[in-house]
Protein backbone atom coordinates (compact mmCIF):
# COMPACT_ATOMS: atom_id res chain seq x y z
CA UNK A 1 11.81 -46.96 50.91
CA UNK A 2 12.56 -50.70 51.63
CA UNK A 3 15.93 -50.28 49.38
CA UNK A 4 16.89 -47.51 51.25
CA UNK A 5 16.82 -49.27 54.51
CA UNK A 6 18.34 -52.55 53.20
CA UNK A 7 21.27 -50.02 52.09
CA UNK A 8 21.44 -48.69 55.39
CA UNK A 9 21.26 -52.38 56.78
CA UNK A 10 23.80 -53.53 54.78
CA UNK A 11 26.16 -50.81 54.86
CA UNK A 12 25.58 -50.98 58.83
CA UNK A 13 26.50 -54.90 58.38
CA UNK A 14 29.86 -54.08 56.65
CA UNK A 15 30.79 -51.24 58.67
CA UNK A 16 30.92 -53.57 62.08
CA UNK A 17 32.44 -56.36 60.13
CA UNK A 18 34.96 -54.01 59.47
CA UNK A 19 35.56 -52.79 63.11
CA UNK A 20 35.53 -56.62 64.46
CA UNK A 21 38.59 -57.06 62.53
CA UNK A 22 40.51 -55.62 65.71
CA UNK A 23 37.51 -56.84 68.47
CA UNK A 24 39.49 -57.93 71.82
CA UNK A 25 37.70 -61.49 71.67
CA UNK A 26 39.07 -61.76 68.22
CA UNK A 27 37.31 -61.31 65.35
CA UNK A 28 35.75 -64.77 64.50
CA UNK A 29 34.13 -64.38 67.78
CA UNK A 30 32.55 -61.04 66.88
CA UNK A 31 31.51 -62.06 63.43
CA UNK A 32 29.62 -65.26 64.64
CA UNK A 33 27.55 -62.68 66.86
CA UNK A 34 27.53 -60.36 64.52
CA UNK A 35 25.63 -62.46 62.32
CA UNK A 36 23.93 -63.94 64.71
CA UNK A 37 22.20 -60.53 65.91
CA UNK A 38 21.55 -59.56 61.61
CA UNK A 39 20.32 -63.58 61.38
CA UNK A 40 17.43 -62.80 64.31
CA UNK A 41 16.35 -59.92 63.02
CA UNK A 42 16.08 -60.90 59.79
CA UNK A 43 12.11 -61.06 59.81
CA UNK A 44 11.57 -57.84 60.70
CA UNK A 45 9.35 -56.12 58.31
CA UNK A 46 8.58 -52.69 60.04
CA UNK A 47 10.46 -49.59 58.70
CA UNK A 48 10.24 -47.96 61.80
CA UNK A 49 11.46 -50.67 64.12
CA UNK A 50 14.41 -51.62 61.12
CA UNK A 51 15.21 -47.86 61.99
CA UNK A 52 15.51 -48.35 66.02
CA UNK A 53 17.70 -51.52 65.24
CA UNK A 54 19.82 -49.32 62.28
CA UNK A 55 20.25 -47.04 65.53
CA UNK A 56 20.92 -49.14 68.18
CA UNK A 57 23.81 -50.90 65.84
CA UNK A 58 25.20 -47.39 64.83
CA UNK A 59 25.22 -46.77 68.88
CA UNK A 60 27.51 -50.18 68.79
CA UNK A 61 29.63 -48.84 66.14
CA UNK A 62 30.45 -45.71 68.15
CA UNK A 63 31.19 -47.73 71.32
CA UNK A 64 33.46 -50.09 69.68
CA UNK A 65 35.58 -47.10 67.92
CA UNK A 66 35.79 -45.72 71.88
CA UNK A 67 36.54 -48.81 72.62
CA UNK A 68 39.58 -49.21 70.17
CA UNK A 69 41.04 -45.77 70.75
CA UNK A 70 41.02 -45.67 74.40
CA UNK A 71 42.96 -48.69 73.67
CA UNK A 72 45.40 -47.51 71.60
CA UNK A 73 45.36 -44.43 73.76
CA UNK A 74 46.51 -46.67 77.16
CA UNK A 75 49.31 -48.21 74.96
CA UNK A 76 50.82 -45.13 73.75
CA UNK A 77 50.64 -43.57 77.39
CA UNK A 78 52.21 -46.58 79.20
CA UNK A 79 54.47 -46.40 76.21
CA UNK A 80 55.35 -43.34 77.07
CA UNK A 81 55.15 -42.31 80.64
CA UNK A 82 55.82 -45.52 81.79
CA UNK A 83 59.26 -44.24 83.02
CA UNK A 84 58.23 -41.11 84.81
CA UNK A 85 55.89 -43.62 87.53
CA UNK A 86 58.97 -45.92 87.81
CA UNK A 87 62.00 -42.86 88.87
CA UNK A 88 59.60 -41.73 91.96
């Protein structure tokens, strides 16, 4: 069981590394916290509180993918309807 979650961990780990390639702080900034927030809870030895922390990062995952495309989605509408505000 204890590989399974330090799979999950891991995998978690690498996912938001991936996804603070494009963070709005930049992404040194979000891997120094990043590792930060793995570094503190490295001592945890409970499976079920390792699961509420697996959850709780997979939470952060899905907010920073909102995050990113209701970015790109502002770009590509003052992209493109940025003319239509600026005739009336």
């Amino acid at each position: 069981m204890a590989n399974s979650l330090r799979r999950e961990v891991l995998n978690l780990y690498k996912n938001l590394l991936f996804l603070g390639r494009d963070y709005p702080k930049g992404a040194d900034y979000f891997k120094r916290r990043l590792k930060n927030v793995f570094l503190k809870n490295k001592d945890v030895k409970d499976p079920e509180k390792i699961k509420e922390l697996i959850a709780r990062g997979e939470f952060v995952m899905k907010e920073l993918e909102a995050l990113y495309f209701l970015r790109k989605y502002r770009a590509m509408k003052q992209r493109y309807y940025s003319d239509t505000n600026k005739t009336n």
